[in-house]
C-alpha atoms as a PDB file:
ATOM      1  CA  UNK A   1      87.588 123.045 115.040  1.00  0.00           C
ATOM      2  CA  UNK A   2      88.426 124.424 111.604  1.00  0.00           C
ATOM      3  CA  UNK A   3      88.715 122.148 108.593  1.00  0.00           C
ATOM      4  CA  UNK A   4      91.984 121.982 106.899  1.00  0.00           C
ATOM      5  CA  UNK A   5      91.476 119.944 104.567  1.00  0.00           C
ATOM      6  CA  UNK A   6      89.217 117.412 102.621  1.00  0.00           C
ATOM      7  CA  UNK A   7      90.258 114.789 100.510  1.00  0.00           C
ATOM      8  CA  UNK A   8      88.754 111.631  98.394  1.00  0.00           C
ATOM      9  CA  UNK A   9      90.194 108.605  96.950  1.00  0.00           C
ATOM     10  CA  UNK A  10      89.642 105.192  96.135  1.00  0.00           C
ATOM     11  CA  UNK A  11      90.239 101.850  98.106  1.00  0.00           C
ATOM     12  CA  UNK A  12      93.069 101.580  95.986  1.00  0.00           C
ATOM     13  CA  UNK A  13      96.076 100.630  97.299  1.00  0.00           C
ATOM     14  CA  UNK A  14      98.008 102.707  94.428  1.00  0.00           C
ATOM     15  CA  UNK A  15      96.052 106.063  96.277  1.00  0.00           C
ATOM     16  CA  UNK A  16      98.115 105.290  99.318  1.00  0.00           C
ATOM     17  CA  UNK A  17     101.396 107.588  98.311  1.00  0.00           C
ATOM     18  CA  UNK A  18      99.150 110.644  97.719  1.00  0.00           C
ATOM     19  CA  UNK A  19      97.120 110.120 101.008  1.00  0.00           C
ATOM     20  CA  UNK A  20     100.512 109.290 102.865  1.00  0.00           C
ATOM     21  CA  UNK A  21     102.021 112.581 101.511  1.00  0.00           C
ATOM     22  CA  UNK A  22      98.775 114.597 102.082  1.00  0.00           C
ATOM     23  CA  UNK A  23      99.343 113.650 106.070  1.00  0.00           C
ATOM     24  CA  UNK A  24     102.840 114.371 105.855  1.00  0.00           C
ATOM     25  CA  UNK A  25     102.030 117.804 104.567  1.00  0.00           C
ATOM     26  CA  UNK A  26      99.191 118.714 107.049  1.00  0.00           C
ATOM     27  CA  UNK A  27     101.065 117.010 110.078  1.00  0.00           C
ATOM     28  CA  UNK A  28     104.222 119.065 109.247  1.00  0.00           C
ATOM     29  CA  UNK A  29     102.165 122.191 108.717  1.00  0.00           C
ATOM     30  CA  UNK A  30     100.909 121.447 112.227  1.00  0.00           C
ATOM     31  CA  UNK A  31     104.407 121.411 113.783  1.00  0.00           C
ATOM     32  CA  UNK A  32     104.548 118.242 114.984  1.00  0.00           C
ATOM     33  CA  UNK A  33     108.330 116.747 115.221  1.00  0.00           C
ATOM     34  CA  UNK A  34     109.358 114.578 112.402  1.00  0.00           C
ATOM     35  CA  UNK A  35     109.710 111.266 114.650  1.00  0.00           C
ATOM     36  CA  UNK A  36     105.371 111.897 114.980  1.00  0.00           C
ATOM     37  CA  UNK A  37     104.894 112.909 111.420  1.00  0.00           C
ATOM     38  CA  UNK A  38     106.374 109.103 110.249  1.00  0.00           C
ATOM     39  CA  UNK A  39     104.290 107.863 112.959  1.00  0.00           C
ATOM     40  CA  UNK A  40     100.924 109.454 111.975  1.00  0.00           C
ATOM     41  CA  UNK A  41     101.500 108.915 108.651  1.00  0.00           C
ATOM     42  CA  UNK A  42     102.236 105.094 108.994  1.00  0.00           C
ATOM     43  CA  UNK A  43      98.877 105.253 111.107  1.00  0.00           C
ATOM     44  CA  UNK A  44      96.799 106.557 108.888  1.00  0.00           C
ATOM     45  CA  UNK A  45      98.285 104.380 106.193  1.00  0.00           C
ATOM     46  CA  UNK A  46      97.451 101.325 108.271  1.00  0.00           C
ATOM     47  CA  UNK A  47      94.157 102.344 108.874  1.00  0.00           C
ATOM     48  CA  UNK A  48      93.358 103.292 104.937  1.00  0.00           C
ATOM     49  CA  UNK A  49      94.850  99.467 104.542  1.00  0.00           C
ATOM     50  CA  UNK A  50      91.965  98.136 107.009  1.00  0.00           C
ATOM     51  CA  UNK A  51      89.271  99.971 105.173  1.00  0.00           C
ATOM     52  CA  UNK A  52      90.553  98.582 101.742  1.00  0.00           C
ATOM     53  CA  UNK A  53      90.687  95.050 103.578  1.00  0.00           C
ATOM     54  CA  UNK A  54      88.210  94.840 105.499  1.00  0.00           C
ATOM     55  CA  UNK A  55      85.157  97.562 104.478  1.00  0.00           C
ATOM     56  CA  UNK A  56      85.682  97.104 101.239  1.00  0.00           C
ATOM     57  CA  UNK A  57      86.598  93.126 100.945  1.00  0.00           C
ATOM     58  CA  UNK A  58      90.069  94.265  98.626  1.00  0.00           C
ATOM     59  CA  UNK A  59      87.744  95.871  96.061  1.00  0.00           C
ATOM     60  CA  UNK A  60      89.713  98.880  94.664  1.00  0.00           C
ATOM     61  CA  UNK A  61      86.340 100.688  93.492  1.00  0.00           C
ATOM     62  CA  UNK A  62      85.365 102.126  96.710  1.00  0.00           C
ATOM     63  CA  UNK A  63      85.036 105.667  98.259  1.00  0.00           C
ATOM     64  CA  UNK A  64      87.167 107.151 101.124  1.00  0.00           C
ATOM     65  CA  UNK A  65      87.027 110.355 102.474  1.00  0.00           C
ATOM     66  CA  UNK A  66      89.467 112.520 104.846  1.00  0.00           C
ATOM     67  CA  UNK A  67      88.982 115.396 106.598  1.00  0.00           C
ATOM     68  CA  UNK A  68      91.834 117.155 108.674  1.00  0.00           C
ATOM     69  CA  UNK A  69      90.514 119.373 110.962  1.00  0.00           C
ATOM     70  CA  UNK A  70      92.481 121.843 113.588  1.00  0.00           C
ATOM     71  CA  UNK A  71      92.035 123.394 116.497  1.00  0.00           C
ATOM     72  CA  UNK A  72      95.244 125.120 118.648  1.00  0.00           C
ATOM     73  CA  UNK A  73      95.670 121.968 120.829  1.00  0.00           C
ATOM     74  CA  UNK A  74      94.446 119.646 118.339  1.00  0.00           C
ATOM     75  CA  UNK A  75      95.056 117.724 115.060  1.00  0.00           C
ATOM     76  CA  UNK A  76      92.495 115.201 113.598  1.00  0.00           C
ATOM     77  CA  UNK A  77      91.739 113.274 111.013  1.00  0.00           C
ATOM     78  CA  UNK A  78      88.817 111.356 109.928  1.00  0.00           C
ATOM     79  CA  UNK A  79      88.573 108.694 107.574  1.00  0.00           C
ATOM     80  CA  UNK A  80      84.922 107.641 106.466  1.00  0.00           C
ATOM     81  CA  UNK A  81      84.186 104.418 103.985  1.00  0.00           C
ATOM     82  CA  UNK A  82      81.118 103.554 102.783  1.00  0.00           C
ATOM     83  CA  UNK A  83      81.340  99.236 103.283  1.00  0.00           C
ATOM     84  CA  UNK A  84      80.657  96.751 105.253  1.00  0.00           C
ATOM     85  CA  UNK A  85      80.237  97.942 108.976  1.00  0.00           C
ATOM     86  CA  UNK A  86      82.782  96.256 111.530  1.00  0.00           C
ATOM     87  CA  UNK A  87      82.142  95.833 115.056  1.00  0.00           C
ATOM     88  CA  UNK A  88      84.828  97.414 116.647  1.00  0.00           C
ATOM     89  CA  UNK A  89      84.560  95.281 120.104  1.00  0.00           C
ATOM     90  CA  UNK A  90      85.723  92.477 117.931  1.00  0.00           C
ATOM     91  CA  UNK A  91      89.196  93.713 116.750  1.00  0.00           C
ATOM     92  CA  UNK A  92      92.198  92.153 118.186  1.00  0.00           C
ATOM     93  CA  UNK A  93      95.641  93.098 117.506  1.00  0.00           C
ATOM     94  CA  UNK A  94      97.934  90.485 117.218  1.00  0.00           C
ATOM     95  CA  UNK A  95     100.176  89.465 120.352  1.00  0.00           C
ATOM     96  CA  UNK A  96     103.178  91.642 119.599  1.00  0.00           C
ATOM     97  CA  UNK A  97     105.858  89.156 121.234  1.00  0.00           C
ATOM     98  CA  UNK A  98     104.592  86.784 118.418  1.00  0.00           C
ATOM     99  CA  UNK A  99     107.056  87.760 115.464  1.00  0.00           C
ATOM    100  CA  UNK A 100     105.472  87.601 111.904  1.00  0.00           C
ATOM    101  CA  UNK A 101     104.081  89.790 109.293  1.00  0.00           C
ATOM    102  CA  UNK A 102     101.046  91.943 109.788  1.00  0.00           C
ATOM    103  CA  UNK A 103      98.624  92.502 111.919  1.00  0.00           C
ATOM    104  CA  UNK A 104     100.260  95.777 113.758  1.00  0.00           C
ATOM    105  CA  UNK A 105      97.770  98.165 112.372  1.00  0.00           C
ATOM    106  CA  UNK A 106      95.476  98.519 115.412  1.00  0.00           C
ATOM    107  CA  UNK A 107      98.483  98.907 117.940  1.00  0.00           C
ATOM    108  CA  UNK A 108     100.756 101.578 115.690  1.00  0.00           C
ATOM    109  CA  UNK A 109      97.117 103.484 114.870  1.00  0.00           C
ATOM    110  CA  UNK A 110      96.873 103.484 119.563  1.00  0.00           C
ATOM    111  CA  UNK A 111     100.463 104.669 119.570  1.00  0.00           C
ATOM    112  CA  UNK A 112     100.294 107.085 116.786  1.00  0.00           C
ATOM    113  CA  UNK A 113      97.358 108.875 118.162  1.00  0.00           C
ATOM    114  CA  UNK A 114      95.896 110.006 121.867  1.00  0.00           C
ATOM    115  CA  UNK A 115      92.212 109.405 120.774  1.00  0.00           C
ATOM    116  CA  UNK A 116      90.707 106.586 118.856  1.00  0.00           C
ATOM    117  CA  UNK A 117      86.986 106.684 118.011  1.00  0.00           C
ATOM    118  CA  UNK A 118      84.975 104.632 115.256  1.00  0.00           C
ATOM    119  CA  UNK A 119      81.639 106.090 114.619  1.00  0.00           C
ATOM    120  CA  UNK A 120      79.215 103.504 113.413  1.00  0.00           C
ATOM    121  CA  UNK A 121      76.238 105.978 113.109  1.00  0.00           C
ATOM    122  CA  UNK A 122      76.164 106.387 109.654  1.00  0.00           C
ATOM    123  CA  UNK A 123      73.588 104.180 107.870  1.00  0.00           C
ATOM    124  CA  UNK A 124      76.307 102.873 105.877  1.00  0.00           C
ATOM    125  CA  UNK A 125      80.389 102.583 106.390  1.00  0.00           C
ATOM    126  CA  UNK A 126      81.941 103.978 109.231  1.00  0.00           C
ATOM    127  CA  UNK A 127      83.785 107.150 110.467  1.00  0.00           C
ATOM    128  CA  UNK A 128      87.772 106.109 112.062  1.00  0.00           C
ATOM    129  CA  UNK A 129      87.947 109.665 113.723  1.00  0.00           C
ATOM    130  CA  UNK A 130      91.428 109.966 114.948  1.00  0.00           C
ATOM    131  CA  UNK A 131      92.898 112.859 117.559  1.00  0.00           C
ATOM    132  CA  UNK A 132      96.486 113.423 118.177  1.00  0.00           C
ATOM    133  CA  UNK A 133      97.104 116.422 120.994  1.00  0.00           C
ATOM    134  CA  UNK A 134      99.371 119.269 120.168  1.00  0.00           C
ATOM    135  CA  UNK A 135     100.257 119.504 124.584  1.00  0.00           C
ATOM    136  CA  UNK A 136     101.364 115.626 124.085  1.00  0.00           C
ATOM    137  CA  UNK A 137     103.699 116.763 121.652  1.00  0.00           C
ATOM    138  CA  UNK A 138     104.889 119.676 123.771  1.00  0.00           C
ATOM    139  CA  UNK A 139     105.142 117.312 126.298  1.00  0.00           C
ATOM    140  CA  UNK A 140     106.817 114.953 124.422  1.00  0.00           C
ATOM    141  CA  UNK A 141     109.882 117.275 123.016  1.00  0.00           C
ATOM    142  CA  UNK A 142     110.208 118.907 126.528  1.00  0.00           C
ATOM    143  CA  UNK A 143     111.375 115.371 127.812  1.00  0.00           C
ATOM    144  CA  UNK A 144     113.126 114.939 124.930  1.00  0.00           C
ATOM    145  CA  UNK A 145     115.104 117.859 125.981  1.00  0.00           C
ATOM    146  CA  UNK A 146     115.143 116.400 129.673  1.00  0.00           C
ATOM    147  CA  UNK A 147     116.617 113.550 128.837  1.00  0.00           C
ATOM    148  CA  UNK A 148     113.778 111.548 130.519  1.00  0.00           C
ATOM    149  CA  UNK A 149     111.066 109.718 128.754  1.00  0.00           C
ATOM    150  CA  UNK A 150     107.626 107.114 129.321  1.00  0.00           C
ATOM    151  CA  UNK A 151     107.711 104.235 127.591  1.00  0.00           C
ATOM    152  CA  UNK A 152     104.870 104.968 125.008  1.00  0.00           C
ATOM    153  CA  UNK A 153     107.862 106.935 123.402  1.00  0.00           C
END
């Protein structure tokens, strides 16, 4: 895989619009549809969120870096934070027929993206590697075209 692009910011919340329109830019660049682009972006968004929450304890001072890498058939991105180590076995989403505020991050980040992978081999932080499959997409807009559709979609 080649890498597109690396970026840095802060766990600020306020670095979220320039991180959200980096994505847009590479995920457009990468020809996915429009409906995927806002659903990428919001994914990657969420997940920035979790590391400012939950890495980082809401402390605005920390690093994050992204890398976009490409390949022909795939686009990923991987976001790496240097806090407090989570055990992935012990996230839960929330039960999505329960209607309230929050708590959608982990299931729009599965829906947004064909691989999910958190890399906890780092002696400190963690690495959120996320893989989105150009054929999906193909996929996707040829039953689009179809008419026909899964219900993932």
């Amino acid at each position: 895989m080649k890498r597109a692009a690396h970026y840095e910011c802060c766990s600020d919340p306020a670095e979220m619009s320039a991180v959200r329109a980096r994505m847009r830019a590479s995920a457009r660049a990468f020809s996915f549809d429009e409906d995927t682009i806002h659903e990428l972006v919001l994914a990657v968004d969420e997940a920035c969120t979790n590391i400012i929450r939950h890495a980082y304890g809401g402390r605005r001072n920390g690093r994050i870096e992204i890398d976009i890498t490409a390949s022909r058939s795939t686009w990923e991105v991987c976001l790496r934070d240097y806090g407090k180590k989570c055990d992935p076995s012990r996230f839960r989403g929330r039960d999505l027929r329960r209607v309230r505020a929050g708590g959608l991050g982990l299931f729009l980040i599965a829906r947004a993206f064909d691989e999910v992978h958190f890399d906890l081999s780092p002696a400190d932080g963690t690495c959120l590697i996320l893989r989105k499959m150009r054929v999906r997409q193909e996929e996707k807009r040829a039953r689009r075209r179809s008419g026909t559709s899964r219900a993932r979609d």
